[in-house]
N, C-alpha and C. Protein backbone atom coordinates (compact mmCIF):
# COMPACT_ATOMS: atom_id res chain seq x y z
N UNK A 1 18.40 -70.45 43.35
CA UNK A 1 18.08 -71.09 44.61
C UNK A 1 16.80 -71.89 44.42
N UNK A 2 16.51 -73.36 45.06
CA UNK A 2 15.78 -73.95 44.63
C UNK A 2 14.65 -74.03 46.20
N UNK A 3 13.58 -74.08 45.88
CA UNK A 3 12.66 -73.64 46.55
C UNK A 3 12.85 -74.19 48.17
N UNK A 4 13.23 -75.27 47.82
CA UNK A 4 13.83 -76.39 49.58
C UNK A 4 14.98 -75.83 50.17
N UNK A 5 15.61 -75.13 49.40
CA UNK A 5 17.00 -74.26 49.86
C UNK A 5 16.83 -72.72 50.59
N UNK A 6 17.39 -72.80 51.70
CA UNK A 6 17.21 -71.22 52.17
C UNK A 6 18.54 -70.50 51.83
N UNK A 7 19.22 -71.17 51.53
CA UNK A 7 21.07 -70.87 51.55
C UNK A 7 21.61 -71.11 50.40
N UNK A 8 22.31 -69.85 50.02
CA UNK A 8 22.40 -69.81 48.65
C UNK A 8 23.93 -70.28 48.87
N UNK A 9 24.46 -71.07 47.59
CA UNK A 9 26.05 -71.25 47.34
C UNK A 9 26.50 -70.54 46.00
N UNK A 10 27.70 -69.92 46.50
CA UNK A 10 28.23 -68.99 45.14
C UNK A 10 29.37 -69.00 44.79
N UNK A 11 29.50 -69.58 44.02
CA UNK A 11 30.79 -69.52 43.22
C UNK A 11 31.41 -68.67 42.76
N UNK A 12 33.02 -68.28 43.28
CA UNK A 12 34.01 -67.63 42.75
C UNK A 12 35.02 -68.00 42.01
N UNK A 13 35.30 -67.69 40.50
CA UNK A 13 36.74 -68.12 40.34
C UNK A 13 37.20 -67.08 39.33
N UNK A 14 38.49 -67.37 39.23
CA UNK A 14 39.22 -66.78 38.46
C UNK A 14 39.65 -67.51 37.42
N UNK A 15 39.62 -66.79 36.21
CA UNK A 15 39.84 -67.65 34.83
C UNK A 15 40.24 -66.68 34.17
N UNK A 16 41.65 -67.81 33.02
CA UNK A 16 42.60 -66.83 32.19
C UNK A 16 41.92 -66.52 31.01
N UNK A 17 42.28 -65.03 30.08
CA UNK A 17 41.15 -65.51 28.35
C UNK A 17 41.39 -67.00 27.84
N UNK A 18 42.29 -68.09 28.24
CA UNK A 18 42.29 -68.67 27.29
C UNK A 18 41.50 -69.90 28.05
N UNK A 19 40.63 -69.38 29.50
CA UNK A 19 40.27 -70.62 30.12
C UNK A 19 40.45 -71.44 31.49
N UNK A 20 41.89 -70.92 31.27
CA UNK A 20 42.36 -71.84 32.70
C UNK A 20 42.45 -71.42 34.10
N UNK A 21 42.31 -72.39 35.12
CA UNK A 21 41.61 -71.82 36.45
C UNK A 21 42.97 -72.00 37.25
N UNK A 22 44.24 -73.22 36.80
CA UNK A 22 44.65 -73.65 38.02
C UNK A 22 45.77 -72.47 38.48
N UNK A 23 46.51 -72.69 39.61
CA UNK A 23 47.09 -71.82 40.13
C UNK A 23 47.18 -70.37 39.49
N UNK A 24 46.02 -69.50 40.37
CA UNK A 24 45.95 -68.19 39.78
C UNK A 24 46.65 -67.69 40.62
N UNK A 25 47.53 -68.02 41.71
CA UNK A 25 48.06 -67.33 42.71
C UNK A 25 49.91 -66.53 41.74
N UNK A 26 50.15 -67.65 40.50
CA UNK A 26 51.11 -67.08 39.78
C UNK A 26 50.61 -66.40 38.72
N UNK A 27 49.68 -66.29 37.96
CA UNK A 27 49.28 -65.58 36.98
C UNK A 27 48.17 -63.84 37.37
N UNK A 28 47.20 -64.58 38.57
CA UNK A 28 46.13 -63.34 38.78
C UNK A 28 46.61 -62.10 39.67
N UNK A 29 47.86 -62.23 40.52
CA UNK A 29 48.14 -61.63 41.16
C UNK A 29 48.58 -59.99 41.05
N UNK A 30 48.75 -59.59 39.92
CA UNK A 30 49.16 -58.16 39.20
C UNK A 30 47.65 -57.44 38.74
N UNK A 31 46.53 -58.20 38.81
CA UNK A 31 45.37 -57.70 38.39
C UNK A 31 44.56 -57.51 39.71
N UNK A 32 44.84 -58.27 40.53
CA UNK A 32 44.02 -58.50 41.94
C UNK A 32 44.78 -57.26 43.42
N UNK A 33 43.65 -55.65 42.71
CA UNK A 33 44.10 -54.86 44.23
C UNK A 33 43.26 -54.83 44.82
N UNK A 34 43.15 -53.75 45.44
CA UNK A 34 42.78 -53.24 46.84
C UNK A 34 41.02 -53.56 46.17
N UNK A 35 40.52 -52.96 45.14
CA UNK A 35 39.33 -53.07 44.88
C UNK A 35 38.37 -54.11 44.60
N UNK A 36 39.27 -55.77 44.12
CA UNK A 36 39.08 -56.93 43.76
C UNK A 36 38.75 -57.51 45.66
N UNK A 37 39.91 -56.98 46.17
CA UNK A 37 39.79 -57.43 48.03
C UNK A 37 38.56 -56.61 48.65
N UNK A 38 38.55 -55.62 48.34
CA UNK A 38 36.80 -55.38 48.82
C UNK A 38 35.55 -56.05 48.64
N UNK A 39 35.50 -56.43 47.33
CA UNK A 39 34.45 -56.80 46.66
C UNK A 39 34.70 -58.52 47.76
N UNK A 40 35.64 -59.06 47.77
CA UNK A 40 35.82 -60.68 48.33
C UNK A 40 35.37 -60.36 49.65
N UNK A 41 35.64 -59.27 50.43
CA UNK A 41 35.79 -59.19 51.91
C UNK A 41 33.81 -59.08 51.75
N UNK A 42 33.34 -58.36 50.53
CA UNK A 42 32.17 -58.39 51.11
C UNK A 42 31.53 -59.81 51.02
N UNK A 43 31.80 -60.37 49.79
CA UNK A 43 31.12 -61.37 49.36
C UNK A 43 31.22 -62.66 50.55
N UNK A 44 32.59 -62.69 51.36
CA UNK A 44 32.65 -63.32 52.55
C UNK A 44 31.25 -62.84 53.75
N UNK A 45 31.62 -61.44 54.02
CA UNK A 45 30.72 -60.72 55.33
C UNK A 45 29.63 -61.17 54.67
N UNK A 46 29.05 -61.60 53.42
CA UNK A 46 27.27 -62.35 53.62
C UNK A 46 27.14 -63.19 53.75
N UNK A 47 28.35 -64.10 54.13
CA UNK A 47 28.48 -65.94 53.68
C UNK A 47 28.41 -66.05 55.82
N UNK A 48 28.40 -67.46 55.70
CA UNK A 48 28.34 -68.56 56.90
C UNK A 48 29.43 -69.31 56.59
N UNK A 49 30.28 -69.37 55.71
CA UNK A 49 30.82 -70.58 55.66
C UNK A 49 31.38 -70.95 53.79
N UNK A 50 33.00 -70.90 54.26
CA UNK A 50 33.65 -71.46 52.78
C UNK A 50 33.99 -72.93 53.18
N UNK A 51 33.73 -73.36 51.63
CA UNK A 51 33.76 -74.47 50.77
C UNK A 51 34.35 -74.92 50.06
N UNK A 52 35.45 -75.87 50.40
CA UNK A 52 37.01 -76.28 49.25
C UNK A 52 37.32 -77.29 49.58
N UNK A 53 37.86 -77.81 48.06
CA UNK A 53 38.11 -79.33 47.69
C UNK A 53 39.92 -79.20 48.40
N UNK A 54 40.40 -79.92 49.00
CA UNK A 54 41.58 -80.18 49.45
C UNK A 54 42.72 -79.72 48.72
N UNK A 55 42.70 -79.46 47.53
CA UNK A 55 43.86 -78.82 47.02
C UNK A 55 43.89 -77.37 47.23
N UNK A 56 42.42 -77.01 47.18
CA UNK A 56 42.43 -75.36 47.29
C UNK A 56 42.62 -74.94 49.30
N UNK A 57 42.06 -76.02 49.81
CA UNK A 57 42.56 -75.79 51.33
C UNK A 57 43.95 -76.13 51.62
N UNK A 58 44.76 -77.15 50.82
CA UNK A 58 46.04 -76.81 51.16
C UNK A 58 46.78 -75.37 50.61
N UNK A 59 46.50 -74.96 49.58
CA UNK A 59 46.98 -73.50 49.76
C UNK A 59 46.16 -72.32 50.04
N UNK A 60 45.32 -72.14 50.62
CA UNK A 60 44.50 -71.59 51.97
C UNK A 60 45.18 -71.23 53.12
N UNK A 61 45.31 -72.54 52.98
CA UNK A 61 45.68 -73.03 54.90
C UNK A 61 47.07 -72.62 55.04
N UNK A 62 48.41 -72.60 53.82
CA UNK A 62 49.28 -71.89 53.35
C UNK A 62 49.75 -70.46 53.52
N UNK A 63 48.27 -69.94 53.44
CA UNK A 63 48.31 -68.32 53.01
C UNK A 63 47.99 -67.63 53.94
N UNK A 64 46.91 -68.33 54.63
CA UNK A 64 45.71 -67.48 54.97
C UNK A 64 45.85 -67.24 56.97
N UNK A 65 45.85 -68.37 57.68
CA UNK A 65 46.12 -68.47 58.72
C UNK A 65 47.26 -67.29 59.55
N UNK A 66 48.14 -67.00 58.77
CA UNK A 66 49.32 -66.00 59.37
C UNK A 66 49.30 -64.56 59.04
N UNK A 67 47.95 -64.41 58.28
CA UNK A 67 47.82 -62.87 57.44
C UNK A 67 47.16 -62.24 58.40
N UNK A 68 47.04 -61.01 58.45
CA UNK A 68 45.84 -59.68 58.91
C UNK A 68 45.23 -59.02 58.41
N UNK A 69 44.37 -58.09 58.56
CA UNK A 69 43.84 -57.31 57.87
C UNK A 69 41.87 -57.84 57.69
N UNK A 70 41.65 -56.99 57.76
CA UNK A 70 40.08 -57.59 57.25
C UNK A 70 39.36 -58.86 56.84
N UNK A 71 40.21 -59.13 55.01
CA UNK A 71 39.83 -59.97 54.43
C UNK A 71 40.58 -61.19 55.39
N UNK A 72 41.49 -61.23 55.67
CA UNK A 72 42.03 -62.08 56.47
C UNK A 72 41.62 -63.00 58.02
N UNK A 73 41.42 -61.69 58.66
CA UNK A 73 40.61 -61.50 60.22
C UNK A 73 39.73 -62.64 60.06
N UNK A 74 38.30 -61.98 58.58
CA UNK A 74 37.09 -62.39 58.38
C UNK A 74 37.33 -64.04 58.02
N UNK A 75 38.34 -64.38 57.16
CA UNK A 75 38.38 -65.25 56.44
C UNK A 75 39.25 -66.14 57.83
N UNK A 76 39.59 -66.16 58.64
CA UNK A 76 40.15 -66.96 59.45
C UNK A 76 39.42 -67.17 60.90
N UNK A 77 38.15 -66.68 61.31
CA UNK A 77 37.08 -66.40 61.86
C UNK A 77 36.00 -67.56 61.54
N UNK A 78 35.68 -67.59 59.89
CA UNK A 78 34.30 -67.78 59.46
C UNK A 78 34.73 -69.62 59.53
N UNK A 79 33.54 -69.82 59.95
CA UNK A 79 33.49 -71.49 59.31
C UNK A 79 34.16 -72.02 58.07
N UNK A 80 34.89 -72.92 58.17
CA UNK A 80 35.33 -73.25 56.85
C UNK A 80 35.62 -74.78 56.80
N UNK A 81 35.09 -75.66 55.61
CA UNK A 81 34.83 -76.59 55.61
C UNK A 81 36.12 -77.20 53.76
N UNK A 82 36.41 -78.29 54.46
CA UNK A 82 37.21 -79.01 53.59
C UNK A 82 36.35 -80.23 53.24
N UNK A 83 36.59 -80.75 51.95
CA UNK A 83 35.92 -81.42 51.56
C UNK A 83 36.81 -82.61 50.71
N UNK A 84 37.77 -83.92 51.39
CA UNK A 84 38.47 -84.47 51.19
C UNK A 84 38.10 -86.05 51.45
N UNK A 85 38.84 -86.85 50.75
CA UNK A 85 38.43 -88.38 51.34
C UNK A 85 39.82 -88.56 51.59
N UNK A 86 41.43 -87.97 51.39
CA UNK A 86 42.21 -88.25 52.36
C UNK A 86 42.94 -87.34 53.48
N UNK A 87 42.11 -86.07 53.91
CA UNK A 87 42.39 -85.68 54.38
C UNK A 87 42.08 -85.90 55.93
N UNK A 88 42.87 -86.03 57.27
CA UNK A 88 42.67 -86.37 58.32
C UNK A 88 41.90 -85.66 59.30
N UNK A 89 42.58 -84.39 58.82
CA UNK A 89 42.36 -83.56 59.73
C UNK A 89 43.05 -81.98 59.31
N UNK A 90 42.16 -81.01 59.75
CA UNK A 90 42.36 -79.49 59.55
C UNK A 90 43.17 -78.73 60.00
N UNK A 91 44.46 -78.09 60.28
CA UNK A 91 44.86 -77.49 61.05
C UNK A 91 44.70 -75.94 60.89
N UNK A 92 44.19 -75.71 59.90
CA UNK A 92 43.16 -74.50 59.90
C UNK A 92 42.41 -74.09 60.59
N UNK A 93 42.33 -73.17 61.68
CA UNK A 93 41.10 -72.62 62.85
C UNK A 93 39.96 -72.56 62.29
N UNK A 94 38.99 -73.08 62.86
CA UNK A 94 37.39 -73.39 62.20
C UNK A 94 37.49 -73.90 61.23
N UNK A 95 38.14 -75.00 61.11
CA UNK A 95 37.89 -75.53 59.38
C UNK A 95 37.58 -76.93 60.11
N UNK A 96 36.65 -77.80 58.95
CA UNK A 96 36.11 -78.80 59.49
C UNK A 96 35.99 -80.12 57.99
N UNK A 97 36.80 -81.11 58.41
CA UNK A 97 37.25 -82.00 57.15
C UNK A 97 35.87 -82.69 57.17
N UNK A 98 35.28 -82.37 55.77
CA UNK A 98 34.02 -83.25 55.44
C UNK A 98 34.56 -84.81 54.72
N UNK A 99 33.92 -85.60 54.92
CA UNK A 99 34.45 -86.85 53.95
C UNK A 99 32.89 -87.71 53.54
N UNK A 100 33.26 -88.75 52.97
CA UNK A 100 31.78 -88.97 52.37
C UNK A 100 31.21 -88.58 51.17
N UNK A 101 30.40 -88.22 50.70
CA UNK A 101 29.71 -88.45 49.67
C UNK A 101 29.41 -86.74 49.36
N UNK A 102 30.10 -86.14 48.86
CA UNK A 102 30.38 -84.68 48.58
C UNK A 102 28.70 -84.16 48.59
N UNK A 103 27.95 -84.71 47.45
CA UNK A 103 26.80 -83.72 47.03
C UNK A 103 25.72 -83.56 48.34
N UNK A 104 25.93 -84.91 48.82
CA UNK A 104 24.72 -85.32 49.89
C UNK A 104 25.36 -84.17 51.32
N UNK A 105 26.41 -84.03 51.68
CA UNK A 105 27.21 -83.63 52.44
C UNK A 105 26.73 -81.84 52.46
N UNK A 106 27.18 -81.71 51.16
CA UNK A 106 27.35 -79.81 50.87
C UNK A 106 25.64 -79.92 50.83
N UNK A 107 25.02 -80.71 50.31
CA UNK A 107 23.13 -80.56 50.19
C UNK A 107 22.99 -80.35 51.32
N UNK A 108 23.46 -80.75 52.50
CA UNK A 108 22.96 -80.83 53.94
C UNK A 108 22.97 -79.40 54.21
N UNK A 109 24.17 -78.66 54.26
CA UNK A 109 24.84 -77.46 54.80
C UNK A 109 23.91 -76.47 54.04
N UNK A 110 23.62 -76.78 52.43
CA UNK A 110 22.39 -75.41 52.25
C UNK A 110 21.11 -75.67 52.85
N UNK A 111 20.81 -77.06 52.93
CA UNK A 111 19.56 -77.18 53.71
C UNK A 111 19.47 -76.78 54.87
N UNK A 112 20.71 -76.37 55.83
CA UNK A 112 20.66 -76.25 57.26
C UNK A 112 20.16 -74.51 57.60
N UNK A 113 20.05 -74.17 56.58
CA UNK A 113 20.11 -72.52 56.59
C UNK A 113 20.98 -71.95 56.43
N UNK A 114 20.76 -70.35 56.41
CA UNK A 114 21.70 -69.35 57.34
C UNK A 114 21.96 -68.55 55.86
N UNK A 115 23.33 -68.04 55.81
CA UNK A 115 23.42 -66.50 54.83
C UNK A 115 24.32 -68.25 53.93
N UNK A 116 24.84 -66.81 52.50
CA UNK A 116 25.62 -67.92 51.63
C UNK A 116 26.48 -68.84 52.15
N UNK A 117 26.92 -69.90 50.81
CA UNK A 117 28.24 -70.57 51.20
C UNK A 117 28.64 -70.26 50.25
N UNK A 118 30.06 -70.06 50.29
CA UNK A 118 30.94 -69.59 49.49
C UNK A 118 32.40 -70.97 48.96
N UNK A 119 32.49 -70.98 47.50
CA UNK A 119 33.30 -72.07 47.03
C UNK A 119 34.05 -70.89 46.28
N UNK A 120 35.12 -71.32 46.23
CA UNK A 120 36.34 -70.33 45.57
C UNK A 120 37.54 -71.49 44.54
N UNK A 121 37.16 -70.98 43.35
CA UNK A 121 37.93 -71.92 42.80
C UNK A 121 36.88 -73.32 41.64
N UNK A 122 37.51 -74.12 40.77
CA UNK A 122 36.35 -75.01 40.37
C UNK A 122 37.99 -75.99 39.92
N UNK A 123 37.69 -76.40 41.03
CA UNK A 123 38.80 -78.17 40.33
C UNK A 123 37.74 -79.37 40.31
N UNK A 124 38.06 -80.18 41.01
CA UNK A 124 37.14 -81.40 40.93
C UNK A 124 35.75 -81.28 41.76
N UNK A 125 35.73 -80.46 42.96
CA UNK A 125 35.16 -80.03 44.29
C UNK A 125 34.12 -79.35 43.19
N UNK A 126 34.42 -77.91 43.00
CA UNK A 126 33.51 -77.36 41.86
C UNK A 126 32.79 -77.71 41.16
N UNK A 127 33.43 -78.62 40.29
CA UNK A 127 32.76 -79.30 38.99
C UNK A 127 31.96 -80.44 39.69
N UNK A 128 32.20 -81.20 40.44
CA UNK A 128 30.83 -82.06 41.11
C UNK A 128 29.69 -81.17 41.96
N UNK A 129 29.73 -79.87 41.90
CA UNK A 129 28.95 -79.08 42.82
C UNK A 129 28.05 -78.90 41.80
N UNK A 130 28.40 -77.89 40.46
CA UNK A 130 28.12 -77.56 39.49
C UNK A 130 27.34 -78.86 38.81
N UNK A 131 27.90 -80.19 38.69
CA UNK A 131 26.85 -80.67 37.90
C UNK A 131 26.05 -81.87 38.57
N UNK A 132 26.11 -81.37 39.72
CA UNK A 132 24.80 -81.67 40.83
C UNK A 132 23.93 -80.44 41.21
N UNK A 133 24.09 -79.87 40.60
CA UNK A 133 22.68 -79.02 40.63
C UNK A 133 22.49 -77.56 42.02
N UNK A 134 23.94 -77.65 42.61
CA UNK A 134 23.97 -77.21 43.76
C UNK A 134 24.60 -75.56 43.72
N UNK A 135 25.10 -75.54 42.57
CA UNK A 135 25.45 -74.18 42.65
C UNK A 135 24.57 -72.69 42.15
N UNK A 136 24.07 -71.90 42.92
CA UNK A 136 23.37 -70.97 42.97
C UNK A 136 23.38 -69.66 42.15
N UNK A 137 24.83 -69.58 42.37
CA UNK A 137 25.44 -68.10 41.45
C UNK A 137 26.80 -68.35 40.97
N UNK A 138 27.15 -68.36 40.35
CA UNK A 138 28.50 -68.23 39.30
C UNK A 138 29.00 -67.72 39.04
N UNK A 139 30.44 -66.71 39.39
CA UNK A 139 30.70 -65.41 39.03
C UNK A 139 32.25 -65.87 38.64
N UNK A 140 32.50 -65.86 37.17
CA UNK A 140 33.67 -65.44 36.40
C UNK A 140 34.64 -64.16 36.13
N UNK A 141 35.60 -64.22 37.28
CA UNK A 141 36.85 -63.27 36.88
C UNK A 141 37.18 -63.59 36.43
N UNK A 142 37.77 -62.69 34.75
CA UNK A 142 38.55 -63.03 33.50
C UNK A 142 39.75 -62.53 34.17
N UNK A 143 40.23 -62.69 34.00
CA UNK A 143 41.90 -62.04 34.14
C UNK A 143 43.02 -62.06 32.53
N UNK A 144 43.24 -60.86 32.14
CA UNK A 144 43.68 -60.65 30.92
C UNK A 144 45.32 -60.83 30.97
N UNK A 145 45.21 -62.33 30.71
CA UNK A 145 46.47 -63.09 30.83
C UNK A 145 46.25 -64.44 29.83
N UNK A 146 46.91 -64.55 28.96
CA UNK A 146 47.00 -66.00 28.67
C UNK A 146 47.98 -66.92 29.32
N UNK A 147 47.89 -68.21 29.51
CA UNK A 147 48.40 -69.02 30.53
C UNK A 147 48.68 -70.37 30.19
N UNK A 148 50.22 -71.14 29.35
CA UNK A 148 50.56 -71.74 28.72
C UNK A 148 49.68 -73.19 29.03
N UNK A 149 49.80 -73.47 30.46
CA UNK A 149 49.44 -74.56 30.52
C UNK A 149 48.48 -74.52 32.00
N UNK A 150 47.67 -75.88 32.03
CA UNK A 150 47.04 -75.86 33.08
C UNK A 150 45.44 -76.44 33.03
N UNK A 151 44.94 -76.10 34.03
CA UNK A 151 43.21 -76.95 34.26
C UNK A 151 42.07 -75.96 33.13
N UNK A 152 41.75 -76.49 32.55
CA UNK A 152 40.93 -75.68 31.75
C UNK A 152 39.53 -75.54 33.03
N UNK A 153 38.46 -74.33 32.86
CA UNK A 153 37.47 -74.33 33.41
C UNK A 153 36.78 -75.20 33.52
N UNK A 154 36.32 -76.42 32.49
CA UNK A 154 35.13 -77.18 32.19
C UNK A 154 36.13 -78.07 31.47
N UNK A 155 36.38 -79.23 32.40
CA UNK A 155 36.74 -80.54 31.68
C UNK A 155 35.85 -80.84 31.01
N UNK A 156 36.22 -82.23 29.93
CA UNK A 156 35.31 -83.05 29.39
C UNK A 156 34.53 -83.60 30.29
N UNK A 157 33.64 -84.46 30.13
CA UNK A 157 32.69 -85.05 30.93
C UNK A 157 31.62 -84.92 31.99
N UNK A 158 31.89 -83.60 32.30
CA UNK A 158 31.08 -83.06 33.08
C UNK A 158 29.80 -82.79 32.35
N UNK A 159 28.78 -82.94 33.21
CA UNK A 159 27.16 -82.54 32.75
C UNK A 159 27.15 -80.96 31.54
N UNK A 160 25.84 -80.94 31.35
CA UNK A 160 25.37 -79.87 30.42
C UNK A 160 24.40 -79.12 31.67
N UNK A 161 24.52 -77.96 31.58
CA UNK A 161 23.92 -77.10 32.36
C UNK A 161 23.37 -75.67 31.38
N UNK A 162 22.52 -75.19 31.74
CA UNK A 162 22.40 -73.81 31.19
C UNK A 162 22.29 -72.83 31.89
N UNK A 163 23.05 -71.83 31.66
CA UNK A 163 23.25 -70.35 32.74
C UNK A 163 22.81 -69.19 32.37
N UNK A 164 21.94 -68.52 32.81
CA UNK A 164 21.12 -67.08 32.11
C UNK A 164 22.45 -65.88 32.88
N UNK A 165 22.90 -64.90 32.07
CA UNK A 165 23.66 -63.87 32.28
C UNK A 165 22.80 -62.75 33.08
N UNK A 166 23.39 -62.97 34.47
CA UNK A 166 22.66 -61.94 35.54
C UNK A 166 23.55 -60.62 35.58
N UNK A 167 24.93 -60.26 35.48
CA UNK A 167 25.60 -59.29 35.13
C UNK A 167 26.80 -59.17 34.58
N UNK A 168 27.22 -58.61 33.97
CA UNK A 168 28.35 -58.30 33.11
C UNK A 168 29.06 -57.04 33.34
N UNK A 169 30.26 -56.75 33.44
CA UNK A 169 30.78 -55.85 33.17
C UNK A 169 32.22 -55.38 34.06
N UNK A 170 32.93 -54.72 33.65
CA UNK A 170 34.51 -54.23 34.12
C UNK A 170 34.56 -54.81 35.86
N UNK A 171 35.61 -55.37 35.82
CA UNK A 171 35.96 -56.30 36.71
C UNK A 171 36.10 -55.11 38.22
N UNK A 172 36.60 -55.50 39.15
CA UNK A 172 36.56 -54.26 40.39
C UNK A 172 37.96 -53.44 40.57
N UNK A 173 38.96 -53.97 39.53
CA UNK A 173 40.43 -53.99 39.72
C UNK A 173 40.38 -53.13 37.84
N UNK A 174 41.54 -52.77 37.08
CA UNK A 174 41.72 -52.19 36.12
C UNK A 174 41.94 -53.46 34.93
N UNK A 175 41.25 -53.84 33.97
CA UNK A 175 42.12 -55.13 33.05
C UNK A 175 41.17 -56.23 33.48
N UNK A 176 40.53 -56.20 34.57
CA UNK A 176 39.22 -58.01 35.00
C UNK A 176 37.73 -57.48 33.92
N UNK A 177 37.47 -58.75 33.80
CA UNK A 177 36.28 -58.55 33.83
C UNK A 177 35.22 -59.38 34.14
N UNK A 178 33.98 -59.31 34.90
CA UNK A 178 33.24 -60.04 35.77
C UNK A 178 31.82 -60.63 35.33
N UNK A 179 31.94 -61.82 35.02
CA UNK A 179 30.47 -62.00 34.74
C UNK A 179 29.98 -63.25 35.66
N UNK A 180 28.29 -62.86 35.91
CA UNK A 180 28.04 -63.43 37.05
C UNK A 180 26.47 -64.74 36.21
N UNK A 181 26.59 -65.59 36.58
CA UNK A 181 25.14 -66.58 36.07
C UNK A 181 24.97 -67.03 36.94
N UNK A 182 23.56 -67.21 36.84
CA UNK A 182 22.65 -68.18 37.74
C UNK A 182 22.26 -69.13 37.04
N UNK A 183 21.67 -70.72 37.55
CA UNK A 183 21.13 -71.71 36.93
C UNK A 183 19.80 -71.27 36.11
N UNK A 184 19.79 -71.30 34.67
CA UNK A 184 18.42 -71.10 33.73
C UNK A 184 17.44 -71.63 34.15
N UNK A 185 17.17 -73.14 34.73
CA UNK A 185 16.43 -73.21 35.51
C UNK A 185 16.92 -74.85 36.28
N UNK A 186 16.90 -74.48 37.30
CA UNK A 186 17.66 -75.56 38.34
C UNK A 186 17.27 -76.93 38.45
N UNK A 187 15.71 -76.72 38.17
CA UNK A 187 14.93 -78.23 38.36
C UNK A 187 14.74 -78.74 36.98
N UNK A 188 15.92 -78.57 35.98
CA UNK A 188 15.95 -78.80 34.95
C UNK A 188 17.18 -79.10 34.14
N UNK A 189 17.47 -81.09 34.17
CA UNK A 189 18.80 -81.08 33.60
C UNK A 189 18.32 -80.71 31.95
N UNK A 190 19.70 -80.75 31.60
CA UNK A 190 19.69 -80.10 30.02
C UNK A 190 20.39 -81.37 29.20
C-alpha cells in the first residue's frame, strides 16, 4: 500500500502448475470446497467492493445473481464494479459499468477510502492493474491440474515488477497451494 492510498486492492486468482488462469470454472472446480469458500467469503467480508474486467463479469453475472448461501448473499450485496469500454450497462444488482481510462478510474476508488478492493482473476483488467502499480497483495492458488490450453498468467509484454513472498503454504482445500506477494517496493519500477 502506497502511502496516498488508504485502500488496499488484492488480488485473487487461480492458476494451473503449468500457468494458466483462463476458465478455472472447468478445471478448479474438484479442488475448490467448503474450506477454499470460507477463506473467499472472508476475504470478501473485509472488502467494499469487487473489481472485473468484462469477461470475468459476464460469467459472474452468469453464476452469481441466482445463488444463496453466504458467499453468495455477501457477494450479491457488495458493490461491484465492471470495468469495460463496450459494455452498456450492468444487470447485476450493485454493479456499476466503469468506462474510461482503467488505471485513473480504479486509482480513484483506492483513493476514495474504505476496507479492500477485491479483483478476482488476471486477464487484461489484471494485468493493466498489476503493471500500473495498483495492486497491493497478490495471492496465487495453484491448483494441481495441468491444463492443455489457454491464458498463461503473465503474457508477454507486460511490465517487470518485483514481489517479496509474504506467505506460503497448503492451500485451504486438500491438493491447492497458496502463495501470497506484495509489491517489493511500489514506488519503484524495475
Amino acid at each position: 500500500m502506497t502511502e496516498t492510498n488508504t485502500r488496499r486492492l488484492v488480488q485473487s486468482v487461480l492458476v494451473s502448475l503449468n500457468g494458466v488462469i483462463s476458465e478455472p470454472l472447468a478445471w478448479a472446480g474438484p479442488y475448490f470446497g467448503a474450506e477454499s469458500a470460507a477463506r473467499s467469503l472472508a476475504v470478501l467480508e473485509r472488502s467494499d467492493g469487487l473489481l472485473m474486467g468484462r469477461k470475468t463479469y459476464e460469467i459472474f453475472a452468469r453464476q452469481w445473481p441466482a445463488a444463496t448461501g453466504p458467499y453468495a448473499d455477501f457477494l450479491n450485496r457488495m458493490p461491484k464494479y465492471v470495468f469495460s469500454q463496450t459494455l452498456d450497462q450492468a444487470d447485476w444488482k450493485n454493479t456499476t459499468v466503469m468506462t474510461g481510462d482503467v488505471v485513473a478510474r480504479v486509482r480513484a476508488l483506492k483513493d476514495a477510502g474504505g476496507n479492500d478492493l477485491v479483483v478476482y482473476g488476471h486477464g487484461r483488467f489484471g494485468q493493466a492493474l498489476v503493471d500500473a502499480g495498483l495492486v497491493d497483495e497478490l495471492t496465487l492458488t495453484i491448483v494441481p491440474v495441468f491444463v492443455p490450453n489457454g491464458t498463461p498468467l503473465f503474457r508477454d509484454g507486460g511490465d517487470s515488477h518485483r514481489w517479496e513472498l509474504v506467505q506460503a503454504g497448503p492451500g485451504h482445500d486438500p491438493g491447492l497451494a497458496s502463495l501470497t506477494y506484495r509489491p517489493a517496493d511500489p514506488k519503484r519500477d524495475v
